[in-house]
Protein backbone atom coordinates (compact mmCIF):
# COMPACT_ATOMS: atom_id res chain seq x y z
CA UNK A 1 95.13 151.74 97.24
CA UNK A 2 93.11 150.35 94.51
CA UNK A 3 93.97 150.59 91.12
CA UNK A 4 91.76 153.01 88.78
CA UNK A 5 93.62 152.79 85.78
CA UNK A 6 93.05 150.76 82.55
CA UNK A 7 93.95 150.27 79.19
CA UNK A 8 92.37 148.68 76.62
CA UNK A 9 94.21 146.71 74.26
CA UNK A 10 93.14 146.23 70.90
CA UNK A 11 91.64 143.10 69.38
CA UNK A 12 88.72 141.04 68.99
CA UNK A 13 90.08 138.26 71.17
CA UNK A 14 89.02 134.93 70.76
CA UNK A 15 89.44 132.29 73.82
CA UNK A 16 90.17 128.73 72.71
CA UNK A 17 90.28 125.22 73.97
CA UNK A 18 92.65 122.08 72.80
CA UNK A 19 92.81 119.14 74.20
CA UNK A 20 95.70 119.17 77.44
CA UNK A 21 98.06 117.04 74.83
CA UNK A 22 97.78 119.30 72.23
CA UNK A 23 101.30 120.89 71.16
CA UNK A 24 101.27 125.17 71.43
CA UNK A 25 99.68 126.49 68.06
CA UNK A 26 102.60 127.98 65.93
CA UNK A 27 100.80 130.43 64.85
CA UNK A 28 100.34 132.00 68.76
CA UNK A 29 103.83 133.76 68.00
CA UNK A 30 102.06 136.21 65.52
CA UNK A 31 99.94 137.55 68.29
CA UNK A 32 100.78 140.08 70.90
CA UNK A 33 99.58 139.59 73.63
CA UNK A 34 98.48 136.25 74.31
CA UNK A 35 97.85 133.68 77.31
CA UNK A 36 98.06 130.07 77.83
CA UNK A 37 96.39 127.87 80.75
CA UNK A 38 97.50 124.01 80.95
CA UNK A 39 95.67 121.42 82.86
CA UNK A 40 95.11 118.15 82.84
CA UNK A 41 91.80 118.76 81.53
CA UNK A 42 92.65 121.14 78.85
CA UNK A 43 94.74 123.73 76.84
CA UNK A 44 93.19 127.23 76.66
CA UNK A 45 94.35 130.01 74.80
CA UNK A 46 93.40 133.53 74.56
CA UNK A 47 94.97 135.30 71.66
CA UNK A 48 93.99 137.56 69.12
CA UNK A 49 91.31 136.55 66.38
CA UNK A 50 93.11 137.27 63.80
CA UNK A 51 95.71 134.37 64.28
CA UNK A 52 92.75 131.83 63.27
CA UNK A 53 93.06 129.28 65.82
CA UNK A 54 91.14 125.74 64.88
CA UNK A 55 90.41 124.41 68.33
CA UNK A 56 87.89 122.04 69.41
CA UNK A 57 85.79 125.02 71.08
CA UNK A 58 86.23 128.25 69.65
CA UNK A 59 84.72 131.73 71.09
CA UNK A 60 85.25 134.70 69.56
CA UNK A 61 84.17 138.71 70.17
CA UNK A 62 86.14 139.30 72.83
CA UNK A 63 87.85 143.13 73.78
CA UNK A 64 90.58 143.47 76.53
CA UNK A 65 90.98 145.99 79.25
CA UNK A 66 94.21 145.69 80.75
CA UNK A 67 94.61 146.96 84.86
CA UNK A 68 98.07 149.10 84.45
CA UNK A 69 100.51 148.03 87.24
CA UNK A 70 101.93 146.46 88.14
CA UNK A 71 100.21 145.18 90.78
CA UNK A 72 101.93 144.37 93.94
CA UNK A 73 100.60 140.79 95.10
CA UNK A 74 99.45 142.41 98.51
CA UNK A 75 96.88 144.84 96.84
CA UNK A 76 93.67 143.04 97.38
CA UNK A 77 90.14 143.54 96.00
CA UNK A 78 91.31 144.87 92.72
CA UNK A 79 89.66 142.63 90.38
CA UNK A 80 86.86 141.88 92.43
CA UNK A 81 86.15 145.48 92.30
CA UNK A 82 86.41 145.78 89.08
CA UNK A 83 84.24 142.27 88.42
CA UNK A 84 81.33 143.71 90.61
CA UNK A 85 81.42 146.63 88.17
CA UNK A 86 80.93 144.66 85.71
CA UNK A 87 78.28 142.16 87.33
CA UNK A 88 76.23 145.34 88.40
CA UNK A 89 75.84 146.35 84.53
CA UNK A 90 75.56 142.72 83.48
CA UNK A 91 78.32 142.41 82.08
CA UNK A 92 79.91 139.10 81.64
CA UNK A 93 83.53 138.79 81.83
CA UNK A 94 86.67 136.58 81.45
CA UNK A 95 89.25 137.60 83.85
CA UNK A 96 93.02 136.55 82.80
CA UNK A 97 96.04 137.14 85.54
CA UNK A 98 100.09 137.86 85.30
CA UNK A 99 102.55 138.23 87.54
CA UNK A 100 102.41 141.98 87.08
CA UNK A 101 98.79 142.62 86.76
CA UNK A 102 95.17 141.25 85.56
CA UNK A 103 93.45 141.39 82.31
CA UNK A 104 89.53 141.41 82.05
CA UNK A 105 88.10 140.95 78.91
CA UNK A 106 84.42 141.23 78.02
CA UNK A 107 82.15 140.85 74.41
CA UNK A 108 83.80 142.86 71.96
CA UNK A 109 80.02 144.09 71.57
CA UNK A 110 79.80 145.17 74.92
CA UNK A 111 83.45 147.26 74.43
CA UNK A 112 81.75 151.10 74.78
CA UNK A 113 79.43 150.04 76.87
CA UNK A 114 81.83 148.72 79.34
CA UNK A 115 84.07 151.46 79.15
CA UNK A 116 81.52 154.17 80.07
CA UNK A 117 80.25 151.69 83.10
CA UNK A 118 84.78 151.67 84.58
CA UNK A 119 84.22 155.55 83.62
CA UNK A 120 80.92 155.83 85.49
CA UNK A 121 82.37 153.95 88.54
CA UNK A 122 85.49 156.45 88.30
CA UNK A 123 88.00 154.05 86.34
CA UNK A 124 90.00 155.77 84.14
CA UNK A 125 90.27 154.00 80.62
CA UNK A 126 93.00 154.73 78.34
CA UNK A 127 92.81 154.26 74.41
């Protein structure tokens, strides 16, 4: 069974990259939610825009839609479903996962727009 429910969360988002030694931003505490990749290569962060990150690259605009799970780790397809949704409306997306479920986040300009294209592909999208 696929999932056909989302939520989207609140923002703008901005997504953000330090370099891989760079210590966690303080500030990252004040936001709810948030996300952190580490590489060798880089930091990234994805928090809200609010928080005022300075980062080496910087891109803001960015609204949330959050798959409710959780999501068992043998459903398949879910995001890719989701992402060809998206590609078919050409709509560019950053796709963020947990351990519970994924996050795909899109322009913040883009926000209704998206949400009637899940809603037109029968998604349900919750406020």
């Amino acid at each position: 069974m696929k999932a056909r429910v989302l939520k989207f969360i609140p923002g703008p988002f901005g997504i953000y990259r330090f370099s891989p030694d760079m210590p966690l931003p303080a500030d990252l505490e004040n936001s709810k939610p948030y996300w952190i990749g580490h590489t060798e290569d880089e930091l990234s962060v994805v928090c809200l825009e609010s928080i005022g990150l300075k980062a080496e690259k910087v891109d803001l605009g960015w609204a949330c839609f959050r798959i409710l799970g959780p999501l068992g780790f043998s459903m398949t397809g879910v995001l890719a479903e989701i992402a060809g949704v998206f590609a078919e409306a050409e709509i560019s997306i950053f796709a963020i996962s947990t351990f519970d479920t994924d996050h795909v986040l899109c322009r913040a300009s883009l926000a209704d727009f998206a949400r009637r294209t899940l809603e037109d592909a029968g998604y349900t999208v919750q406020a």
